[in-house]
Protein backbone atom coordinates (compact mmCIF):
# COMPACT_ATOMS: atom_id res chain seq x y z
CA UNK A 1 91.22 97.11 97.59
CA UNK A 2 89.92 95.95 101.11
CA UNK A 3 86.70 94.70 101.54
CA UNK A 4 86.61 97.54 103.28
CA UNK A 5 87.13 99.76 101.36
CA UNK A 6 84.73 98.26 98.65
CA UNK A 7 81.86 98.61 101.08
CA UNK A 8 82.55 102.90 101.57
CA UNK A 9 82.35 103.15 97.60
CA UNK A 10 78.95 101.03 97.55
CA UNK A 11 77.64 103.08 100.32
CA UNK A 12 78.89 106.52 99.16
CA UNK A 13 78.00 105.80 95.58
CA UNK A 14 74.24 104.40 96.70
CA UNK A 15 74.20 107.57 98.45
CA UNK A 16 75.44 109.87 96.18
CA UNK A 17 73.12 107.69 93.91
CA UNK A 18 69.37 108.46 96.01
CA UNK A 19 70.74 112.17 96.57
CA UNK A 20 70.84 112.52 92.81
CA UNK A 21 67.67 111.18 92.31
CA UNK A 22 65.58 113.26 95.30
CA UNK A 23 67.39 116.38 93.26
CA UNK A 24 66.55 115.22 89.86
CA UNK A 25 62.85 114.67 90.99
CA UNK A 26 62.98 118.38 92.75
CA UNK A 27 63.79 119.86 89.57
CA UNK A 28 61.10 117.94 87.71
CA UNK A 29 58.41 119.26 90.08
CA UNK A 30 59.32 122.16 89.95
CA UNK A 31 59.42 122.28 85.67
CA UNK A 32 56.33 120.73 85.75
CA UNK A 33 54.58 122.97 88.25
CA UNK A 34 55.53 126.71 87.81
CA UNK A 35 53.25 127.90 91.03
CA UNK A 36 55.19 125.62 93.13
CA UNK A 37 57.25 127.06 96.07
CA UNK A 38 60.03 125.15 97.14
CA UNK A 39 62.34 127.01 99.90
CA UNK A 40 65.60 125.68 99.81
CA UNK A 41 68.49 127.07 102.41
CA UNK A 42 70.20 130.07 101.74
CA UNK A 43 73.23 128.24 100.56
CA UNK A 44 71.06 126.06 97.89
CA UNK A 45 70.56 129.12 95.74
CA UNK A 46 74.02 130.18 95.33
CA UNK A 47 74.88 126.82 93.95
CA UNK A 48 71.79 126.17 92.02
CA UNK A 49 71.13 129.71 90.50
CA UNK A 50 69.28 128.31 87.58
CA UNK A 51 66.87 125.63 87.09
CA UNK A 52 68.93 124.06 84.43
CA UNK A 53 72.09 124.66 85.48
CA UNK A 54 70.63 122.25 88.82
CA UNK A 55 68.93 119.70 86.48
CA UNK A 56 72.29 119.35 84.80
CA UNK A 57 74.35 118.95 87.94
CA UNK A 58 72.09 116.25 89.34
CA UNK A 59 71.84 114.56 85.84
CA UNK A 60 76.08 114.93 86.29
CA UNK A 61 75.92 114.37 90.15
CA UNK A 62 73.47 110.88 89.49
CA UNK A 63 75.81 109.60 86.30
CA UNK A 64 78.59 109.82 88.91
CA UNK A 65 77.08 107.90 91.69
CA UNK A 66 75.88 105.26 89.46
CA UNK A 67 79.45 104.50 87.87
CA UNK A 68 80.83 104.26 91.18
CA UNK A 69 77.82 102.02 92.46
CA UNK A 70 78.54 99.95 89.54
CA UNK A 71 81.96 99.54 90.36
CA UNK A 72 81.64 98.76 93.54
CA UNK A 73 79.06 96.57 93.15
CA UNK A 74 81.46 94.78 90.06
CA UNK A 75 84.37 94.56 93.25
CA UNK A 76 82.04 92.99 95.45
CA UNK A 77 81.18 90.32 93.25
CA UNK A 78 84.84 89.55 92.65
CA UNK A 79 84.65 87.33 95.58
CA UNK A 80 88.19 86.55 98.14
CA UNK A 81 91.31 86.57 96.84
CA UNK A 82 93.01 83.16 95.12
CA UNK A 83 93.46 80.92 97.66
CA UNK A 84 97.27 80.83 98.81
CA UNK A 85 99.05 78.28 101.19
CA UNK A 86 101.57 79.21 103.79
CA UNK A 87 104.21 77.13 104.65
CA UNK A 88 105.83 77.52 107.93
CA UNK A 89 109.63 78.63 108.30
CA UNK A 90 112.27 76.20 107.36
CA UNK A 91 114.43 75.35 110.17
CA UNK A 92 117.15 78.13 110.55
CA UNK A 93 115.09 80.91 109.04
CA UNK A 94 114.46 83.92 111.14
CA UNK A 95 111.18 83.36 113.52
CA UNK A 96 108.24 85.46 110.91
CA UNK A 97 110.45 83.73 107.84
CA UNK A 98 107.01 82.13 105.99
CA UNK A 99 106.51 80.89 102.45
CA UNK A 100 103.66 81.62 100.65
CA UNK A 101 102.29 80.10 97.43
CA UNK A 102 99.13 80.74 95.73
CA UNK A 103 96.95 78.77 94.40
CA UNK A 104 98.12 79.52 90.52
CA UNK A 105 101.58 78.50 91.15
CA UNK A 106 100.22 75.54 93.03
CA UNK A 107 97.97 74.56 89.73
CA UNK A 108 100.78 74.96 87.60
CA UNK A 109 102.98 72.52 89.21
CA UNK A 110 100.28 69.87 89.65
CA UNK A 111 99.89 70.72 85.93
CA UNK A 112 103.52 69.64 84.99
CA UNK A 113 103.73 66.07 87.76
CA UNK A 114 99.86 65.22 85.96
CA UNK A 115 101.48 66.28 82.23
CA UNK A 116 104.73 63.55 83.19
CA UNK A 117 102.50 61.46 85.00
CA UNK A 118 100.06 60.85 82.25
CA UNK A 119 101.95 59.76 79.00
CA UNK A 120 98.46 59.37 77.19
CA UNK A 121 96.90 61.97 78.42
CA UNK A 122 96.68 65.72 77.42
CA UNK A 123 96.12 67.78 81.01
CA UNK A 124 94.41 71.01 79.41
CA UNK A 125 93.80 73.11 83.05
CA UNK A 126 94.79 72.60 87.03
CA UNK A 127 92.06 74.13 89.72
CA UNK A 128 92.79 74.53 92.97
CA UNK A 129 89.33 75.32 94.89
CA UNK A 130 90.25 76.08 98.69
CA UNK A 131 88.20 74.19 101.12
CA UNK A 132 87.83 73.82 104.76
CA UNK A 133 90.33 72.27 107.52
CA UNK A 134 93.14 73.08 104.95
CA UNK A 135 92.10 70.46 102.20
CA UNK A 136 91.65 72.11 98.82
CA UNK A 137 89.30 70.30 95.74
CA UNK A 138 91.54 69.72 92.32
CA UNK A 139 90.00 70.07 89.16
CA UNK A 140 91.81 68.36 86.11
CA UNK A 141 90.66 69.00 82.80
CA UNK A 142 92.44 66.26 80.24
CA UNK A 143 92.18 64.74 76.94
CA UNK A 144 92.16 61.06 77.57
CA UNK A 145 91.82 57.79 75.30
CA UNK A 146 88.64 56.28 75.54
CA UNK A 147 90.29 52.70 76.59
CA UNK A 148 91.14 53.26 80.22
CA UNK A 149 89.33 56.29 80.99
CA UNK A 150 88.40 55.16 84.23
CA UNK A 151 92.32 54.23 84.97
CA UNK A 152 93.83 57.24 83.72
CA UNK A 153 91.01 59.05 85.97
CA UNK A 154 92.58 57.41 89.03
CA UNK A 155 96.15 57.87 88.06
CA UNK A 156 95.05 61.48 87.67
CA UNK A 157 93.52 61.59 91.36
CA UNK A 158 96.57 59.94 92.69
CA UNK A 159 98.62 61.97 91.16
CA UNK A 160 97.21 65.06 92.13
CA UNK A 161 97.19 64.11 95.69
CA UNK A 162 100.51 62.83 96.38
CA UNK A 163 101.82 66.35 94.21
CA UNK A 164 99.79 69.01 96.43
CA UNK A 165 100.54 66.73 99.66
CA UNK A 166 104.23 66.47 98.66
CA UNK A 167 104.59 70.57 97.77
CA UNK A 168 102.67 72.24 100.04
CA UNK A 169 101.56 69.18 102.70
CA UNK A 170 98.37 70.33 101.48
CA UNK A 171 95.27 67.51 101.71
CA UNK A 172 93.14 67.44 98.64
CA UNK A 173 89.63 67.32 99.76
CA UNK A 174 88.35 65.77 96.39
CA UNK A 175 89.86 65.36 93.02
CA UNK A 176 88.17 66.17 89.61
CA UNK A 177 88.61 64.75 86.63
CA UNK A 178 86.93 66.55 83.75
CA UNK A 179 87.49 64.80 80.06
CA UNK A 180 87.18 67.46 77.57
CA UNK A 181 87.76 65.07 74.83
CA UNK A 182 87.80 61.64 74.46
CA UNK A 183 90.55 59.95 71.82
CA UNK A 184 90.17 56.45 69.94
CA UNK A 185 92.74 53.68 71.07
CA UNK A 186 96.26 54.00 72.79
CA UNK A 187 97.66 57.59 72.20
């Protein structure tokens, strides 16, 4: 769904939404005051011919608008797309040939050089986090031993950089290194 086309459902269902609710509070005026006169059009009574039969149309009507606002509104907070790279066309493919590769396939091959890079090391999870000016921020979440933490972090970082450099010529902004776990001794 477009953007878009998630901002007509949030403004049709808000709508549809404060329509329900000025007809809901019309009917409760009107239960609650029997002398009151309200002159609706000409058409209004032919689709409201009773007072409950409205009441339970704009109870129906507001349930409506408020699953769709809710929707919408769950859409919206989705946020863009996963970031994807595109590589230009290899020589001797058509000009519009392009190559794209999103950022889970990009994660999962920094995943396997960190995994054969890191002999005593457990990588757990790969993040790629798009940034601006075409670098993108790595997160690496690893089980590491506790002796050479802070070398294993680095190896990690290098690793990651040359990978996403070497696959998609990608720049890695900043590298993460998140230790889930720490072992005892050499693993």
């Amino acid at each position: 769904m477009t953007r878009l086309q998630r901002l007509l459902v949030t403004v049709t269902g808000t709508a549809l939404l404060l329509l329900a609710a000025a007809l809901l509070a019309r009917e409760a005026l009107l239960a609650a005051d029997r002398g009151l006169r309200w002159a609706p059009p000409r058409w209004w009574g032919s689709l409201t011919g009773s007072p409950s039969a409205a009441a339970v149309g704009a109870v129906v009507t507001a349930a409506v608008a408020l699953a769709l606002w809710l929707a919408a509104a769950r859409l919206l907070r989705r946020g863009p797309a996963p970031a994807a790279a595109v590589l230009p066309a290899a020589p001797g493919v058509p000009v519009g040939g392009e190559t794209v590769v999103t950022a889970a396939a990009l994660a999962r091959g920094l995943r396997a050089r960190l995994q054969a890079a890191l002999p005593r090391a457990t990588v757990h999870e790969v993040a790629l986090v798009g940034g601006r000016g075409g670098e993108a921020r790595v997160v690496v979440e690893v089980t590491a031993p506790a002796d050479g933490l802070l070398a294993t972090a680095a190896e990690a970082a290098a690793v990651a950089r040359a990978g996403l450099s070497g696959m998609v010529g990608l720049e890695a902004g900043a590298v993460e290194v998140a230790v889930r776990e720490l072992r005892r001794g050499a693993a």
